[in-house]
N, C-alpha and C. Protein backbone atom coordinates (compact mmCIF):
# COMPACT_ATOMS: atom_id res chain seq x y z
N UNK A 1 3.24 17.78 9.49
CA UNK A 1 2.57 19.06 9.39
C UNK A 1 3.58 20.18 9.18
N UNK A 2 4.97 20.00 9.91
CA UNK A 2 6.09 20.86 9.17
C UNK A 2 6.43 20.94 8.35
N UNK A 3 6.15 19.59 7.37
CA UNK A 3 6.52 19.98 5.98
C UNK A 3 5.87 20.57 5.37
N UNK A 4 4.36 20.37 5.77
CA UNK A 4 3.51 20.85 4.69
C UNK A 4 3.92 22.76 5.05
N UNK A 5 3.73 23.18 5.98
CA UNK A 5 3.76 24.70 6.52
C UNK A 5 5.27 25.44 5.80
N UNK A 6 6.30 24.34 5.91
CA UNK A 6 7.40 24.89 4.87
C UNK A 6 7.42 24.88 3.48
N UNK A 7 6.24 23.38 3.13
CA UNK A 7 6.26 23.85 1.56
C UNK A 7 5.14 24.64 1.21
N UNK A 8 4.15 25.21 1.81
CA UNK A 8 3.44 26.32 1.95
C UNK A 8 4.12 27.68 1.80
N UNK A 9 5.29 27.94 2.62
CA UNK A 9 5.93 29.11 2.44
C UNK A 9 6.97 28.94 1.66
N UNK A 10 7.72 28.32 1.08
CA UNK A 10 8.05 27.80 -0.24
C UNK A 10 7.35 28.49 -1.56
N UNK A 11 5.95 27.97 -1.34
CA UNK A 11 5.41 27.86 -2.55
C UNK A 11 5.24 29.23 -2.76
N UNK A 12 4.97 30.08 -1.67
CA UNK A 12 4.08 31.30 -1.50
C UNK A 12 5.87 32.30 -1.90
N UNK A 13 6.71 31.79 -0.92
CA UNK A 13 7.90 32.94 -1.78
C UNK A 13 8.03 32.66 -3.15
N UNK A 14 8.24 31.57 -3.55
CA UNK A 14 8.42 31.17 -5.02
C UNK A 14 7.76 32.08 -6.26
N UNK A 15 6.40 32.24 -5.55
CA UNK A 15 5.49 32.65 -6.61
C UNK A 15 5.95 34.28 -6.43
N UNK A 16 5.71 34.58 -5.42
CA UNK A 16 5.82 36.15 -5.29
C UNK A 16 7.51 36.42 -5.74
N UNK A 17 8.35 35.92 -5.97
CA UNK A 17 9.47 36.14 -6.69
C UNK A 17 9.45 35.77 -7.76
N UNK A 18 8.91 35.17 -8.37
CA UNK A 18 8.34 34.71 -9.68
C UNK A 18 7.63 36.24 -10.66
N UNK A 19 6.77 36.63 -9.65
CA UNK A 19 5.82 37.81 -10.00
C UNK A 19 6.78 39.05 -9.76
N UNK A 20 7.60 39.39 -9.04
CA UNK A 20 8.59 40.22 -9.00
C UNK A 20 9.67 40.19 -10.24
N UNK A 21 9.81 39.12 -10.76
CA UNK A 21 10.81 39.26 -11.66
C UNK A 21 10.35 39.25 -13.52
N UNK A 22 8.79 38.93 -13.39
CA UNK A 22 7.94 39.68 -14.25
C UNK A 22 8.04 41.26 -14.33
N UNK A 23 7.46 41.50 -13.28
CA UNK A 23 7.10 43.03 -12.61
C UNK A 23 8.70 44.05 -13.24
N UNK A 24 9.89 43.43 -12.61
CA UNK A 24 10.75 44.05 -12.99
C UNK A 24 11.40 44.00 -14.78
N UNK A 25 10.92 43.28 -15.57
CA UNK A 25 11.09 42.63 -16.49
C UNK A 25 12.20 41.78 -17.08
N UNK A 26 12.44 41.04 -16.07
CA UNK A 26 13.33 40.24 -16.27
C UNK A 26 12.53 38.75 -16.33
N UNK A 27 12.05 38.47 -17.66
CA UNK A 27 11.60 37.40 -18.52
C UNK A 27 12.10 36.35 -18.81
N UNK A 28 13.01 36.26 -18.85
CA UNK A 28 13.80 35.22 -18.74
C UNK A 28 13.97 34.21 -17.23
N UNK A 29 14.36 35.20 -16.94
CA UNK A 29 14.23 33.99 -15.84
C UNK A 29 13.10 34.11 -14.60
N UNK A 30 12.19 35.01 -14.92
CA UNK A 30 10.99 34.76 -14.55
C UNK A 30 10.27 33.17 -15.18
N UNK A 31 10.74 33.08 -16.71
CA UNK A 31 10.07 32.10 -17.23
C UNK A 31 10.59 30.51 -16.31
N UNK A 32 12.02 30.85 -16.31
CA UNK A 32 12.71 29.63 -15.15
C UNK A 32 12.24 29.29 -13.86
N UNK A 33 11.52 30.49 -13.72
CA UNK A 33 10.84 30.60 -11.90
C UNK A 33 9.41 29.79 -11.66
N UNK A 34 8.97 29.80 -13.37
CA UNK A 34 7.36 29.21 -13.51
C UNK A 34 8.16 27.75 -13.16
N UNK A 35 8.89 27.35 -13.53
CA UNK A 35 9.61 25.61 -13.95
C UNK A 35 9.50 25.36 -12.59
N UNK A 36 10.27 26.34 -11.90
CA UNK A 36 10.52 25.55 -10.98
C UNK A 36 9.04 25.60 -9.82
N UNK A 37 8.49 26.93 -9.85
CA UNK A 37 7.11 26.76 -8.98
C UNK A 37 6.13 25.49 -9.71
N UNK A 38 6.07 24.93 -10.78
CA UNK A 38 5.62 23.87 -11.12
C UNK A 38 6.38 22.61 -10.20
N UNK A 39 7.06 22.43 -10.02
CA UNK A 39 8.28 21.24 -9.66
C UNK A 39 7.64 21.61 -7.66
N UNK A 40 7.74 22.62 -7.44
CA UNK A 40 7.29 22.84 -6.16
C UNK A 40 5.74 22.74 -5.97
N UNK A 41 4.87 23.70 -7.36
CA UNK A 41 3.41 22.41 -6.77
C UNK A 41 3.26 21.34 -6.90
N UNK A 42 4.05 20.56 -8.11
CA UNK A 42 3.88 19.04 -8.07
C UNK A 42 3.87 18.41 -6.94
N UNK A 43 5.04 19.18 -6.16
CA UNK A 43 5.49 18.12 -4.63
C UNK A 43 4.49 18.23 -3.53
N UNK A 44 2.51 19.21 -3.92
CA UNK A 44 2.14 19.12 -2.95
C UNK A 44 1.11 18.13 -3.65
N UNK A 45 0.99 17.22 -4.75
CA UNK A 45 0.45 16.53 -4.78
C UNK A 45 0.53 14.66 -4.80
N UNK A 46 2.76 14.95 -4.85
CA UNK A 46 3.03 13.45 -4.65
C UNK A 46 3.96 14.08 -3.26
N UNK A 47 3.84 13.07 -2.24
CA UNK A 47 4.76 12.55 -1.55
C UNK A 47 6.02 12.34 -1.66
N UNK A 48 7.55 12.73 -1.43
CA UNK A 48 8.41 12.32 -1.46
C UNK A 48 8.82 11.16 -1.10
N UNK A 49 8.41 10.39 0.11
CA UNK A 49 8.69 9.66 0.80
C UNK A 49 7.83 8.16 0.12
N UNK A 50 6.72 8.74 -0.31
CA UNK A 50 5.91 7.53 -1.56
C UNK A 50 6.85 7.18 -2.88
N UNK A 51 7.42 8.29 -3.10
CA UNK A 51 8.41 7.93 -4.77
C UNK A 51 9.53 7.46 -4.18
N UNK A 52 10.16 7.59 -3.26
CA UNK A 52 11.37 6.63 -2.72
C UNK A 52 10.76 5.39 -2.44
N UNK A 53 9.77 4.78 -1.98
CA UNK A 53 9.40 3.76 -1.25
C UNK A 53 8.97 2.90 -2.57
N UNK A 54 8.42 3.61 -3.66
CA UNK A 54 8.21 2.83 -5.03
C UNK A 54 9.86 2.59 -5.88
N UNK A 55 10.34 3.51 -5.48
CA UNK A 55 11.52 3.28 -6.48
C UNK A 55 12.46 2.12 -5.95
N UNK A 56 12.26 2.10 -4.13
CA UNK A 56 13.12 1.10 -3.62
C UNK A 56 12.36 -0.57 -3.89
N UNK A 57 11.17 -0.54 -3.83
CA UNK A 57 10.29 -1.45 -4.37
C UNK A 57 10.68 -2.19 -5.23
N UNK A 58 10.84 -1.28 -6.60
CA UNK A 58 10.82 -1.63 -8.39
C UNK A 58 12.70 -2.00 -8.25
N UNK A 59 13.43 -1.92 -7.32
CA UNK A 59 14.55 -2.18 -7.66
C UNK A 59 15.17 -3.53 -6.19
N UNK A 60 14.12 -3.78 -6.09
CA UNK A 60 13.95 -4.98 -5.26
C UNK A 60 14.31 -5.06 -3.61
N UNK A 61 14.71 -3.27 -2.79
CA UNK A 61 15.22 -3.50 -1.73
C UNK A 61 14.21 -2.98 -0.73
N UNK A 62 13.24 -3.88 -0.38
CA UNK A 62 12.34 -4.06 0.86
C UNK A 62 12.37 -3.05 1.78
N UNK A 63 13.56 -3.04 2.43
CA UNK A 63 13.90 -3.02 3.66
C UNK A 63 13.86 -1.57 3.68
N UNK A 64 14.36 -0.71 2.34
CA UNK A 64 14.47 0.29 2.65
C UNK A 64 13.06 1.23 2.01
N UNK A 65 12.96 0.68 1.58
CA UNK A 65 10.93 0.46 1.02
C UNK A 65 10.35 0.94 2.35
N UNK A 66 10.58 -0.37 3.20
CA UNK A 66 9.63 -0.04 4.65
C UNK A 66 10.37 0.98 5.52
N UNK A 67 11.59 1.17 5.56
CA UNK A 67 11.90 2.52 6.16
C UNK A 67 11.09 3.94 5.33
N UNK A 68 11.07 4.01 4.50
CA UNK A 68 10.37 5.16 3.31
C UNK A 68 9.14 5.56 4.01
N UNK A 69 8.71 3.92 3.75
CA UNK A 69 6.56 3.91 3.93
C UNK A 69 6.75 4.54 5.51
N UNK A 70 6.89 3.69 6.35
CA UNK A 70 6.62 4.08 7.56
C UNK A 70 7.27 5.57 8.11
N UNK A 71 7.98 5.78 7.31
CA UNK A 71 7.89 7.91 7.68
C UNK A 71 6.74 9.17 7.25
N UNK A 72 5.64 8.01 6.50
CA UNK A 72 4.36 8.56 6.21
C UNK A 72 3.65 8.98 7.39
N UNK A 73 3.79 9.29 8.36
CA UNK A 73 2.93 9.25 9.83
C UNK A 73 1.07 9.35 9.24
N UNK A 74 1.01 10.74 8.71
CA UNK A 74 -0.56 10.60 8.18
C UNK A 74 -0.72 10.99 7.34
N UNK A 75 -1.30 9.55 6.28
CA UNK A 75 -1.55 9.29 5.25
C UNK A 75 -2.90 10.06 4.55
N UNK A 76 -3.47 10.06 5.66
CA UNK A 76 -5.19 10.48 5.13
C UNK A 76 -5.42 12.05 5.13
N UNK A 77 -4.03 12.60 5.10
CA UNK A 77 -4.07 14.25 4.56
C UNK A 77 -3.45 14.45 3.13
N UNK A 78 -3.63 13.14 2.40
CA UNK A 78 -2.23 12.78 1.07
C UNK A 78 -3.81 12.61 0.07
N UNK A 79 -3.57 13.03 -1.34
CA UNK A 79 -4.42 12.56 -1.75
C UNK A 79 -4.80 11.30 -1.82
N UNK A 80 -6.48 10.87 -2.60
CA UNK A 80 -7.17 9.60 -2.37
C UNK A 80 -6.50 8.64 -2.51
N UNK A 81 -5.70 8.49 -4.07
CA UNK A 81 -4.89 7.79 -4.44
C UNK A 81 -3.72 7.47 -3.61
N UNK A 82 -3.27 8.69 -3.23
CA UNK A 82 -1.49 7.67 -2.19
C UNK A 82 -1.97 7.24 -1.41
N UNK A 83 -3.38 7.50 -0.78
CA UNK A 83 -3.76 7.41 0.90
C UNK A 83 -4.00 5.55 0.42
N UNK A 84 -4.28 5.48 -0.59
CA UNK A 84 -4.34 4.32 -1.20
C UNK A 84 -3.15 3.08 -0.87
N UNK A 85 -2.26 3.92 -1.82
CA UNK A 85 -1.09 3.09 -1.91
C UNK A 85 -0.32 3.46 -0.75
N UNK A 86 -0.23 4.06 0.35
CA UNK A 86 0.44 4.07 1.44
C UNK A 86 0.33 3.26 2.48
N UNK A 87 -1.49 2.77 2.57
CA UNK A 87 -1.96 1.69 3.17
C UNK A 87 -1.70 0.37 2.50
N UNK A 88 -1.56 0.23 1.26
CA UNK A 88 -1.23 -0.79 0.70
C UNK A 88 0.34 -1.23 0.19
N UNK A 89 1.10 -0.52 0.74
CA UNK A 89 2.23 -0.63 0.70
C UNK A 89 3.23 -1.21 2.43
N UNK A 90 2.14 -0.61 3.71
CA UNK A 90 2.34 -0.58 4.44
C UNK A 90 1.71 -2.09 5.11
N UNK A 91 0.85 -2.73 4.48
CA UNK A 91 0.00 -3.89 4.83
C UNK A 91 1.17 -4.62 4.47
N UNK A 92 1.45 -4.52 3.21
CA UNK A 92 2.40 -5.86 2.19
C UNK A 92 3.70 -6.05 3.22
N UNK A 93 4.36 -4.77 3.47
CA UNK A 93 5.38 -4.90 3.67
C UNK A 93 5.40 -5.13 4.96
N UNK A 94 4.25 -4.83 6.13
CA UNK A 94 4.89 -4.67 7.56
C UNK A 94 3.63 -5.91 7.88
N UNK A 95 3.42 -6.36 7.25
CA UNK A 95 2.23 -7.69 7.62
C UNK A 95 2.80 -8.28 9.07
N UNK A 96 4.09 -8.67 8.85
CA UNK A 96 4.95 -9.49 10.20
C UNK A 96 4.41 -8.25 11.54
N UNK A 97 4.96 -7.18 11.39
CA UNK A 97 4.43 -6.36 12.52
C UNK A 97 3.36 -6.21 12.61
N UNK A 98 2.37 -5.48 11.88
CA UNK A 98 1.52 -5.29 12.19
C UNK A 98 0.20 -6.60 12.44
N UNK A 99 0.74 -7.60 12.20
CA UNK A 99 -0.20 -8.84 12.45
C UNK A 99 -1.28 -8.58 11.33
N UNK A 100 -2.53 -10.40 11.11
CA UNK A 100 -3.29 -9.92 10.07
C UNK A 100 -4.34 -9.45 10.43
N UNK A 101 -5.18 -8.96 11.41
CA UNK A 101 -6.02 -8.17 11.20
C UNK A 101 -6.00 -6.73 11.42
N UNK A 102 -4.97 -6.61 11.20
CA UNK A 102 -4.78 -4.91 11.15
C UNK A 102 -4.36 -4.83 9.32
N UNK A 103 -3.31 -5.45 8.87
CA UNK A 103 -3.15 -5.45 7.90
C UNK A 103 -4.02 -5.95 7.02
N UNK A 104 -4.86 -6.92 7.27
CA UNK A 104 -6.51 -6.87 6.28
C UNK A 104 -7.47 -5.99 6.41
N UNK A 105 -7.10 -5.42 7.85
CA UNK A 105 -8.07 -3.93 7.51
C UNK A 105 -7.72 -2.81 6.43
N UNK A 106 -6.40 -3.03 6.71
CA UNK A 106 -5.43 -1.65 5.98
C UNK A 106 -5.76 -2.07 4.30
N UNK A 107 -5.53 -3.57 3.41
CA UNK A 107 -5.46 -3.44 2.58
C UNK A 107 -7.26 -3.84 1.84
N UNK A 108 -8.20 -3.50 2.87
CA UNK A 108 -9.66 -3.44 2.11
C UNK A 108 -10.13 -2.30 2.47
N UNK A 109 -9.09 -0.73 3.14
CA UNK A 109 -9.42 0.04 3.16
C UNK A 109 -8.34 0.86 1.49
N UNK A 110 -7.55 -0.14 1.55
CA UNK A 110 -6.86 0.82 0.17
C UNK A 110 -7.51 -0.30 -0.91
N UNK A 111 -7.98 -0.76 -0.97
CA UNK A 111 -9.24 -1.20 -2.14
C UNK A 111 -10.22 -0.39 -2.29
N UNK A 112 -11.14 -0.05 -1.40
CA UNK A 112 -12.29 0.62 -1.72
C UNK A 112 -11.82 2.12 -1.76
N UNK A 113 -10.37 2.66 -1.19
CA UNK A 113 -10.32 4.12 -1.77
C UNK A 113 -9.70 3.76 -3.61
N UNK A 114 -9.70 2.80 -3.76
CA UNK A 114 -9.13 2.75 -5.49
C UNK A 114 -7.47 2.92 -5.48
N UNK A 115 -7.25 1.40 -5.87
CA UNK A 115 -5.78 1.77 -6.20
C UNK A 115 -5.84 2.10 -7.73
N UNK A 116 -4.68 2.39 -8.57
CA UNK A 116 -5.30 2.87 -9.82
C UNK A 116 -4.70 1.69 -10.97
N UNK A 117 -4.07 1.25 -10.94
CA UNK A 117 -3.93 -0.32 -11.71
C UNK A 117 -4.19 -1.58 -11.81
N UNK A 118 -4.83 -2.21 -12.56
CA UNK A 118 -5.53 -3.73 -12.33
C UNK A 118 -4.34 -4.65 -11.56
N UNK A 119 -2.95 -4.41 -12.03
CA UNK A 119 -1.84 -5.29 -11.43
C UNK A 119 -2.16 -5.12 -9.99
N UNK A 120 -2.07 -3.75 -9.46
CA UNK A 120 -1.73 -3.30 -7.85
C UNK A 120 -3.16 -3.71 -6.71
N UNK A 121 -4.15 -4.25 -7.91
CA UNK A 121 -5.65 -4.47 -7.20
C UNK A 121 -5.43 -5.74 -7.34
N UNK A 122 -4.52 -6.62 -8.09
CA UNK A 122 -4.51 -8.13 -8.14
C UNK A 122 -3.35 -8.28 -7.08
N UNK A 123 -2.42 -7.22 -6.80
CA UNK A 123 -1.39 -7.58 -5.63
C UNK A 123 -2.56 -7.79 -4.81
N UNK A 124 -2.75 -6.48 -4.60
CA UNK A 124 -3.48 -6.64 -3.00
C UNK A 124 -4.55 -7.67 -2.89
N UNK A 125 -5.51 -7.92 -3.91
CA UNK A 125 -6.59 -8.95 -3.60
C UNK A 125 -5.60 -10.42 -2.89
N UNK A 126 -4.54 -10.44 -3.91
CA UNK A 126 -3.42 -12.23 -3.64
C UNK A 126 -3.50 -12.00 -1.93
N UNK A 127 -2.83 -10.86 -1.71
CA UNK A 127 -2.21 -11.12 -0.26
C UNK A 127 -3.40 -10.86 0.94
N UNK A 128 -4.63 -10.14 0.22
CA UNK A 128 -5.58 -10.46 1.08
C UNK A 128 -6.24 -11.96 1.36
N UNK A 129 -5.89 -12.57 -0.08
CA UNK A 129 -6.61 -14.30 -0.05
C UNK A 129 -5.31 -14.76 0.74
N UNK A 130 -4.25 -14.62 0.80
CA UNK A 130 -3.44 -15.01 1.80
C UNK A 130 -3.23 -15.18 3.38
N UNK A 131 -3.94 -13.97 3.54
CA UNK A 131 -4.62 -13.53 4.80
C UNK A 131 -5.29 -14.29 5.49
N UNK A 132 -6.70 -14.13 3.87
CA UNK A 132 -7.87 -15.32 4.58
C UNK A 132 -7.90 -16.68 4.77
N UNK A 133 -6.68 -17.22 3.88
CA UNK A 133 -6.21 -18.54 3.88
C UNK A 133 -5.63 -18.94 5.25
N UNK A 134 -4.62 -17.62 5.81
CA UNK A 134 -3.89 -18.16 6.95
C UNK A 134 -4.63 -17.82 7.91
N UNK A 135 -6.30 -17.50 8.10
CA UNK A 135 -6.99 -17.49 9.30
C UNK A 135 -7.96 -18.41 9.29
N UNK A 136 -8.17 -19.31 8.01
CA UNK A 136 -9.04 -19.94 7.75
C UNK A 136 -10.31 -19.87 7.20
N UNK A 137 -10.49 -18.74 6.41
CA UNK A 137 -11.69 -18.15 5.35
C UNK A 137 -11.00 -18.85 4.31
N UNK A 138 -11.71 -20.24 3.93
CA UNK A 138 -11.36 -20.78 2.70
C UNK A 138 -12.06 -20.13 1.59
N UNK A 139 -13.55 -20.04 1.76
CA UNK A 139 -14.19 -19.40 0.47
C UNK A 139 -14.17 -18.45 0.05
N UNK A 140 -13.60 -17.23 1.29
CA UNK A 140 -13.34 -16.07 0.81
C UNK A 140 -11.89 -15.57 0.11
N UNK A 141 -11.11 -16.76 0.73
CA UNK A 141 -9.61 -16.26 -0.14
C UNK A 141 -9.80 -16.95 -1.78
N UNK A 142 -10.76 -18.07 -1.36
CA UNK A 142 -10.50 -18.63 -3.34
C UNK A 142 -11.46 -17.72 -4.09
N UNK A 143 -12.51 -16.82 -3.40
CA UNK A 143 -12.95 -15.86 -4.17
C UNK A 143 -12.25 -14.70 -4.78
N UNK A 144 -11.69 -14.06 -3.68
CA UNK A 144 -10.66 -13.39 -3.89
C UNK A 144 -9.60 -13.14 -4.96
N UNK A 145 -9.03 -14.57 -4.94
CA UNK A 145 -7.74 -15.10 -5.95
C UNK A 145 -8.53 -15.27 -6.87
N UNK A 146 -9.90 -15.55 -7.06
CA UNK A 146 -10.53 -15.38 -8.50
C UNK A 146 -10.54 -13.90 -8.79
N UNK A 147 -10.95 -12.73 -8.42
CA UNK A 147 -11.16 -12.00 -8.84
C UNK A 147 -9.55 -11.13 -8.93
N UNK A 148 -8.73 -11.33 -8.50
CA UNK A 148 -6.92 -11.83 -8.97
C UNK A 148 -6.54 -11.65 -9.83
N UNK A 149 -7.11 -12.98 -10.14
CA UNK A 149 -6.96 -13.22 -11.49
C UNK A 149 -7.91 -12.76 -12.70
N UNK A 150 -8.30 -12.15 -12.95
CA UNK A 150 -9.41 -11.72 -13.64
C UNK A 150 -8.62 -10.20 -13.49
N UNK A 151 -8.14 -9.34 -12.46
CA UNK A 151 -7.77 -8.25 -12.68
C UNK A 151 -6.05 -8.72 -13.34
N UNK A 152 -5.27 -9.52 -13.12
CA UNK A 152 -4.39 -9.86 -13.53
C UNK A 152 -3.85 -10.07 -15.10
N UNK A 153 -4.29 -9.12 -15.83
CA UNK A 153 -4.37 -8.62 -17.40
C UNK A 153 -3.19 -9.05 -18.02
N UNK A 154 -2.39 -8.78 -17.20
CA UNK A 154 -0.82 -9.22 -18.26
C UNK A 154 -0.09 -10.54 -17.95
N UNK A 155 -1.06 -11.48 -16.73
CA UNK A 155 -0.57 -12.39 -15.97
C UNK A 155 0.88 -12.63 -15.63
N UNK A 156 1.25 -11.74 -15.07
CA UNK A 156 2.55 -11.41 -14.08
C UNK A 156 2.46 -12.75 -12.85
N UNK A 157 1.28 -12.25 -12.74
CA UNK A 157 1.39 -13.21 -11.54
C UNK A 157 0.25 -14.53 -11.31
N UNK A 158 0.32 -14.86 -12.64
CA UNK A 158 -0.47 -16.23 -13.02
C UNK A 158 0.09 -17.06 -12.05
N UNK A 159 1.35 -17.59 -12.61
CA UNK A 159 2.09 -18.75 -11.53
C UNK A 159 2.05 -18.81 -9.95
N UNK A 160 1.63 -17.65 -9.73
CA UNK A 160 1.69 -17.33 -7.63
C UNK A 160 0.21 -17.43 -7.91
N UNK A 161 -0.69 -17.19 -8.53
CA UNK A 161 -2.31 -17.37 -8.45
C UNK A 161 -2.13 -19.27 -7.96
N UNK A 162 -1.85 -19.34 -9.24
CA UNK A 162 -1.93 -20.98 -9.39
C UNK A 162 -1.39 -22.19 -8.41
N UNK A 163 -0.39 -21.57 -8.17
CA UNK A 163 0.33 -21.91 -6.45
C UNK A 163 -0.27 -22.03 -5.39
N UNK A 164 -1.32 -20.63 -5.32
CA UNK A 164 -1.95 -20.61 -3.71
C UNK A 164 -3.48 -21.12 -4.20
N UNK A 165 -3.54 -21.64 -5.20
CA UNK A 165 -4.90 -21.78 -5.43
C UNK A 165 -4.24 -23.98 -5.07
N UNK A 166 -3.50 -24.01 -5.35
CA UNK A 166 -3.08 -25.48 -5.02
C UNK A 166 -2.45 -25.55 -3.57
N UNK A 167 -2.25 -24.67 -3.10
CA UNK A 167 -2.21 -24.60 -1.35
C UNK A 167 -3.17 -24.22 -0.78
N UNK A 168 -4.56 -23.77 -1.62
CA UNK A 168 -5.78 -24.01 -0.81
C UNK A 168 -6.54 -24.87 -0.79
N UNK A 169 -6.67 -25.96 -2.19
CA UNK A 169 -6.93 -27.28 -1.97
C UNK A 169 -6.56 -28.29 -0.99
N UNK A 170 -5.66 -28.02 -0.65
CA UNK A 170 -5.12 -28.63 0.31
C UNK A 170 -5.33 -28.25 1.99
N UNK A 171 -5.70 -26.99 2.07
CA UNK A 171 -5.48 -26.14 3.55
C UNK A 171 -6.73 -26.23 4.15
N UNK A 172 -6.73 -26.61 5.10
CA UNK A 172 -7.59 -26.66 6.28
C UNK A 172 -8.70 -25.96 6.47
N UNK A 173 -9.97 -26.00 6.66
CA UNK A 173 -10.84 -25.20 6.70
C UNK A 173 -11.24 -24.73 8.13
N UNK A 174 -11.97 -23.75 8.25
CA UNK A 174 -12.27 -22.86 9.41
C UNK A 174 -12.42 -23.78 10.82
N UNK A 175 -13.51 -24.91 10.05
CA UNK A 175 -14.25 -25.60 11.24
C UNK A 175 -13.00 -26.56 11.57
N UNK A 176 -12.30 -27.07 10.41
CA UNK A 176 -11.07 -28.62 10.86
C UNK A 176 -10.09 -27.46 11.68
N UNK A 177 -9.74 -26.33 11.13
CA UNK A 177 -8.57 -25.46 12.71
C UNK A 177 -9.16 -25.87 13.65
N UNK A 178 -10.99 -25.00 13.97
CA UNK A 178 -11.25 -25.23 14.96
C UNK A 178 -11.09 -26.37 16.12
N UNK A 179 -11.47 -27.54 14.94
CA UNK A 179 -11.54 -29.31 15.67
C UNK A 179 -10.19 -29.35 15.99
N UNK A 180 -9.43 -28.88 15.92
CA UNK A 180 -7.92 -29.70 15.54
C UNK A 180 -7.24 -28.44 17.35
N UNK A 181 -7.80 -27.26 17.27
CA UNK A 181 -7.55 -26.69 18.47
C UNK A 181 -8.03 -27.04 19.67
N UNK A 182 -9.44 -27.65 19.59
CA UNK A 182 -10.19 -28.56 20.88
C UNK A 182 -9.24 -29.26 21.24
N UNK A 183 -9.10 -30.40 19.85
CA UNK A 183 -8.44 -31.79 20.36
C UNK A 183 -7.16 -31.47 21.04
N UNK A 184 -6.32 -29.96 20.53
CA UNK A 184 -4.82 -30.05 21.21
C UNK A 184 -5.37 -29.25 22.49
N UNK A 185 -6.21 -29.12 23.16
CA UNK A 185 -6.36 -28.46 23.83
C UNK A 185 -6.12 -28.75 25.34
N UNK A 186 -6.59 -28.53 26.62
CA UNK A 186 -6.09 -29.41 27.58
C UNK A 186 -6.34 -30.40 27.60
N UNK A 187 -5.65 -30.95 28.53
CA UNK A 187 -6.14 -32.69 28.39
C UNK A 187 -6.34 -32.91 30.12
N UNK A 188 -7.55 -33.71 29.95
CA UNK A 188 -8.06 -34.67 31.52
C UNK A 188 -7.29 -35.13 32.10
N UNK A 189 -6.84 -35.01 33.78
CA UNK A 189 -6.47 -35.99 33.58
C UNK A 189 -7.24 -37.25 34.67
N UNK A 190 -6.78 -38.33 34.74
CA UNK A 190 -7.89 -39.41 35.22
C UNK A 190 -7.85 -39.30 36.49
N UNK A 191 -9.02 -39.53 37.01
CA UNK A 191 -9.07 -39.77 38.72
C UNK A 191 -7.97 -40.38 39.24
N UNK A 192 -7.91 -40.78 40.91
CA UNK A 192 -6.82 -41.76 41.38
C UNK A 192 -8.09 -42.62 42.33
């Protein structure tokens, strides 16, 4: 909330020195003052801390990805779209911490606010069928990874579809966990 209140008064000197150096007619670099009050409203509609966390992403270093994301404290004062990708950046990456049903909440709440690329709706659907795979929703993760693939336009990620779709043939269903947790469960033991 401090940032926003400093780039509030930011924005607000910017302009009024902007309009002062009209006023006085100095045009020139009044015109420099528009550049840069553009560059200062842009920043109230992206996140700083979102364009580091994508850029550390696209250049493969995680770690500092999830330091980025998690300095977002609250997301849901960011527009629709980041509030989007902040939850869905924060599911992918902090899944280990945050465990999966917090992180399958997080990434079918940044589905239905709209992420804005078929790729970033086929990430998130994969790692939600991943989810449901590792809790034991068989039909809902191979639904899922269908609709994956179907948003998966440039098939980037055909080969990881095709992978977990052959590690769900194989994977255990809801009811065999269940049976399989009875049987390890305590054991009797016999009279004397």
């Amino acid at each position: 909330m401090i940032k926003f209140i400093i780039r509030c008064a930011l924005a607000a000197a910017s302009l009024f020195f902007t309009v002062a150096l009209f006023y006085n007619g100095y045009w020139g670099w009044g015109i420099m003052m528009i550049l840069i009050d553009v560059i200062i409203g842009f920043s109230f509609f992206r996140n700083e801390n979102m364009i580091l966390a994508l850029n550390a992403m696209r250049t493969g270093d995680t770690e500092k990805s999830k330091k980025y994301i998690n300095k977002i404290s609250a997301p849901q004062f960011l527009p629709k779209k980041q509030h989007a990708y902040v939850l869905f950046l924060k599911a992918v990456l902090n899944t280990q911490e945050l465990g999966f049903a917090q992180s399958e909440q997080m990434l079918r709440k940044a589905i239905s606010l709209g992420l804005r690329t078929g790729q970033d709706n086929a990430v998130a659907r994969m790692h939600l069928a991943g989810i449901c795979a590792q809790t034991g929703r068989k039909k809902e993760a191979v639904s899922l990874l269908a609709e994956a693939k179907k948003l998966d336009s440039s098939g980037m990620m055909k080969d990881q579809i095709v992978q977990m779709q052959k590690q769900l043939q194989v994977a255990p269903s809801k009811n065999q966990m269940r049976m399989a947790q009875m049987m390890g469960g305590r054991k009797k033991t016999p009279r004397r």
